[in-house]
C-alpha atoms as a PDB file:
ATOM      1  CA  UNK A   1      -2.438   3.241 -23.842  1.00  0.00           C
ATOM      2  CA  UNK A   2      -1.583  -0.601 -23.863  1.00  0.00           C
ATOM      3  CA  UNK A   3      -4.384  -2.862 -25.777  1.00  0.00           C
ATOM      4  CA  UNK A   4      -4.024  -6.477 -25.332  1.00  0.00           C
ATOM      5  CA  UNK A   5      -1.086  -7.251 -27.382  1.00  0.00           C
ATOM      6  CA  UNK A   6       1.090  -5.488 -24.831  1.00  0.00           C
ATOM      7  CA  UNK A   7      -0.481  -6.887 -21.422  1.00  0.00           C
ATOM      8  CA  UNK A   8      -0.025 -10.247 -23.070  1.00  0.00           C
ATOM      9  CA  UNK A   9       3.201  -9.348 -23.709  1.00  0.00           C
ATOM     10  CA  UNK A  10       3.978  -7.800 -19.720  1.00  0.00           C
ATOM     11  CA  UNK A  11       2.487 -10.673 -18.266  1.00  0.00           C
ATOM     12  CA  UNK A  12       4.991 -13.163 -20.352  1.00  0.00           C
ATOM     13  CA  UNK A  13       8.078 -11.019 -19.440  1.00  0.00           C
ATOM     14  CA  UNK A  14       6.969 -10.483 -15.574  1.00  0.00           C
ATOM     15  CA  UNK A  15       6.744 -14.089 -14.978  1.00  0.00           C
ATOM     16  CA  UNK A  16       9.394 -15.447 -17.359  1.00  0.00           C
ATOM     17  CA  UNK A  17       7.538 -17.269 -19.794  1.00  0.00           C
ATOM     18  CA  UNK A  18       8.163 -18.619 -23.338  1.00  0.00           C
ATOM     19  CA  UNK A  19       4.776 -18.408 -25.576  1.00  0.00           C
ATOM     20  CA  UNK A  20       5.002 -22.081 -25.305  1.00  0.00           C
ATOM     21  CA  UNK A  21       5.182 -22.438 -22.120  1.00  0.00           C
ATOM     22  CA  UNK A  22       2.178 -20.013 -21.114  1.00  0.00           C
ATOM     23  CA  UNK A  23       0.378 -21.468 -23.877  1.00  0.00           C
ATOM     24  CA  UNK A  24       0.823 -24.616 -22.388  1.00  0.00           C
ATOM     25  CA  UNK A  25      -0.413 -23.241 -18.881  1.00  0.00           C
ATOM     26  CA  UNK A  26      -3.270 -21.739 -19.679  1.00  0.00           C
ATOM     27  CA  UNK A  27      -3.626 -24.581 -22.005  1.00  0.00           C
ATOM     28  CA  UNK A  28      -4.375 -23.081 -25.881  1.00  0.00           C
ATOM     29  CA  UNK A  29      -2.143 -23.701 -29.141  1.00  0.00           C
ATOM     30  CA  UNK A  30       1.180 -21.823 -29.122  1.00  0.00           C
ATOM     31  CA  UNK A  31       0.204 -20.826 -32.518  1.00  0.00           C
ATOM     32  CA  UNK A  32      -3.416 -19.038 -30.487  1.00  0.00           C
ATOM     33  CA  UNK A  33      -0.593 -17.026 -28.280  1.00  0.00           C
ATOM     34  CA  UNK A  34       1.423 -15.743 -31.378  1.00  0.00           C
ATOM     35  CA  UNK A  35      -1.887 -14.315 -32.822  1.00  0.00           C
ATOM     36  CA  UNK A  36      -2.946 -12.709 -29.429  1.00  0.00           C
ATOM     37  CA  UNK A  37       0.597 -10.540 -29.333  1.00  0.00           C
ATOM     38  CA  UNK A  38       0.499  -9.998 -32.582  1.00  0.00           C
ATOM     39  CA  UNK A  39      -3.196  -9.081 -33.581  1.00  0.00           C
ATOM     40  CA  UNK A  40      -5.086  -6.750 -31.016  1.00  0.00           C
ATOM     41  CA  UNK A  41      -8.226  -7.411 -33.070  1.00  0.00           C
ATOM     42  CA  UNK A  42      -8.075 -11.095 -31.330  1.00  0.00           C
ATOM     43  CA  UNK A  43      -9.945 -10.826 -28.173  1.00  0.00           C
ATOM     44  CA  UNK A  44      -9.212 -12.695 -25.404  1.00  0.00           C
ATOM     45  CA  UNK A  45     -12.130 -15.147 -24.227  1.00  0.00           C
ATOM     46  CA  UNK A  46     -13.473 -14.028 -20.713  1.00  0.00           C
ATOM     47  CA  UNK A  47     -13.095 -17.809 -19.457  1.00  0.00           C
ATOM     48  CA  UNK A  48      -9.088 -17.530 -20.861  1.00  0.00           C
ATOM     49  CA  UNK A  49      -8.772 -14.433 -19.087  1.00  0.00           C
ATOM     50  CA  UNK A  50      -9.946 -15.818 -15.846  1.00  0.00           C
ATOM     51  CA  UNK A  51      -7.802 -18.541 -15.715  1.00  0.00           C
ATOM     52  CA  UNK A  52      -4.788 -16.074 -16.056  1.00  0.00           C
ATOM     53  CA  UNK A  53      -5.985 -14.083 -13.111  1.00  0.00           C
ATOM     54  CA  UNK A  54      -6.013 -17.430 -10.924  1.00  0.00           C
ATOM     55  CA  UNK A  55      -2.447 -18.560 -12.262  1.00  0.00           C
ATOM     56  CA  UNK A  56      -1.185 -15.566 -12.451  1.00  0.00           C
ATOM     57  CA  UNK A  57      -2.833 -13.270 -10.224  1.00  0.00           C
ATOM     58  CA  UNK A  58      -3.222 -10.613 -13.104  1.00  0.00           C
ATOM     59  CA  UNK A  59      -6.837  -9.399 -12.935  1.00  0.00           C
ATOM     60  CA  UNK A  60      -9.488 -10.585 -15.362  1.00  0.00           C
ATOM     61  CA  UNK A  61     -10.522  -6.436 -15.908  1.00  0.00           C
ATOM     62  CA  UNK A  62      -6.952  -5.402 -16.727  1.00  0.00           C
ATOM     63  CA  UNK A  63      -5.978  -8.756 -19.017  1.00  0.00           C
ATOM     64  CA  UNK A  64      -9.230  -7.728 -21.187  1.00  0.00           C
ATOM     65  CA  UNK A  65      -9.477  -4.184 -20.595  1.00  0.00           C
ATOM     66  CA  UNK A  66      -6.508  -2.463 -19.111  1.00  0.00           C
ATOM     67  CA  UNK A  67      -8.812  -1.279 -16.120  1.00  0.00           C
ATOM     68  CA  UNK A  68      -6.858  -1.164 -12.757  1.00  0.00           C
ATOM     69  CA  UNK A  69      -5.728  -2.341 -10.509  1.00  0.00           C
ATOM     70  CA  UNK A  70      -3.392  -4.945 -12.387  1.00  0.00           C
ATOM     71  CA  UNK A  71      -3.373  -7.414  -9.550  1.00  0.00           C
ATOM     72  CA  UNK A  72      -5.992  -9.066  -7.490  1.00  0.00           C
ATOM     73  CA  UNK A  73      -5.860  -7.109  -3.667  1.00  0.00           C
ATOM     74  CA  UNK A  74      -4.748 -10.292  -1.709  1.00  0.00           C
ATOM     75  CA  UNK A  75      -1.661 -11.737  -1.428  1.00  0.00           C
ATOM     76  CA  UNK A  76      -0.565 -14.197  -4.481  1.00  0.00           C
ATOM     77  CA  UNK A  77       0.835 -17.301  -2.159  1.00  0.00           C
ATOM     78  CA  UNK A  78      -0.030 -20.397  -3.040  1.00  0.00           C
ATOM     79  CA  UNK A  79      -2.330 -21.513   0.434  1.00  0.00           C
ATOM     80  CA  UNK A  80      -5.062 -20.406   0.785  1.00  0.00           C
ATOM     81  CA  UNK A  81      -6.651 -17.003   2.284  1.00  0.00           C
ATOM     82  CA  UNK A  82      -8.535 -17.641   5.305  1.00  0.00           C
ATOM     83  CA  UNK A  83     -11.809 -17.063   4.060  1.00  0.00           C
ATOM     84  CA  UNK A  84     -11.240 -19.459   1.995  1.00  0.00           C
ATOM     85  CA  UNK A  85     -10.285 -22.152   4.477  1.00  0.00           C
ATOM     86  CA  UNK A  86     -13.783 -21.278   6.621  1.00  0.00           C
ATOM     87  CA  UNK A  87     -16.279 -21.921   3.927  1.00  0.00           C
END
């Protein structure tokens, strides 16, 4: 079973990124990102994890916990759904 290390590490390879550049981002410390793929005992903060899921589309469930599914339902282009544009 992944733990956190490795979906840190899938989402960096799926979308291309250097730790720096994620880092940047999500805006934490390149040094924070190293620690988090190294050190599975480093949990990832709920807030961090959230902001992933709206940059990335990676849900804030399987980031933390592995739980599926791996991606929010709807569709990840950048307008917006049309629920959104009603309220």
């Amino acid at each position: 079973m992944m733990n956190q290390c490795d979906r840190i590490k899938l989402i960096l390879q799926e979308n291309h990124l250097k730790q720096k550049e994620f880092a940047a981002e999500i805006g934490v410390t390149e040094s924070y990102i190293s620690k988090l793929l190294k050190d599975p005992s480093i949990r990832l903060s709920q807030s961090l994890a959230t902001l992933i899921e709206e940059k990335y589309g990676y849900t804030t469930d399987w980031t933390l916990h592995g739980t599926e599914p791996k991606f929010k339902q709807f569709s990840k282009n950048k307008t917006l759904s049309e629920l959104h544009q009603k309220a």
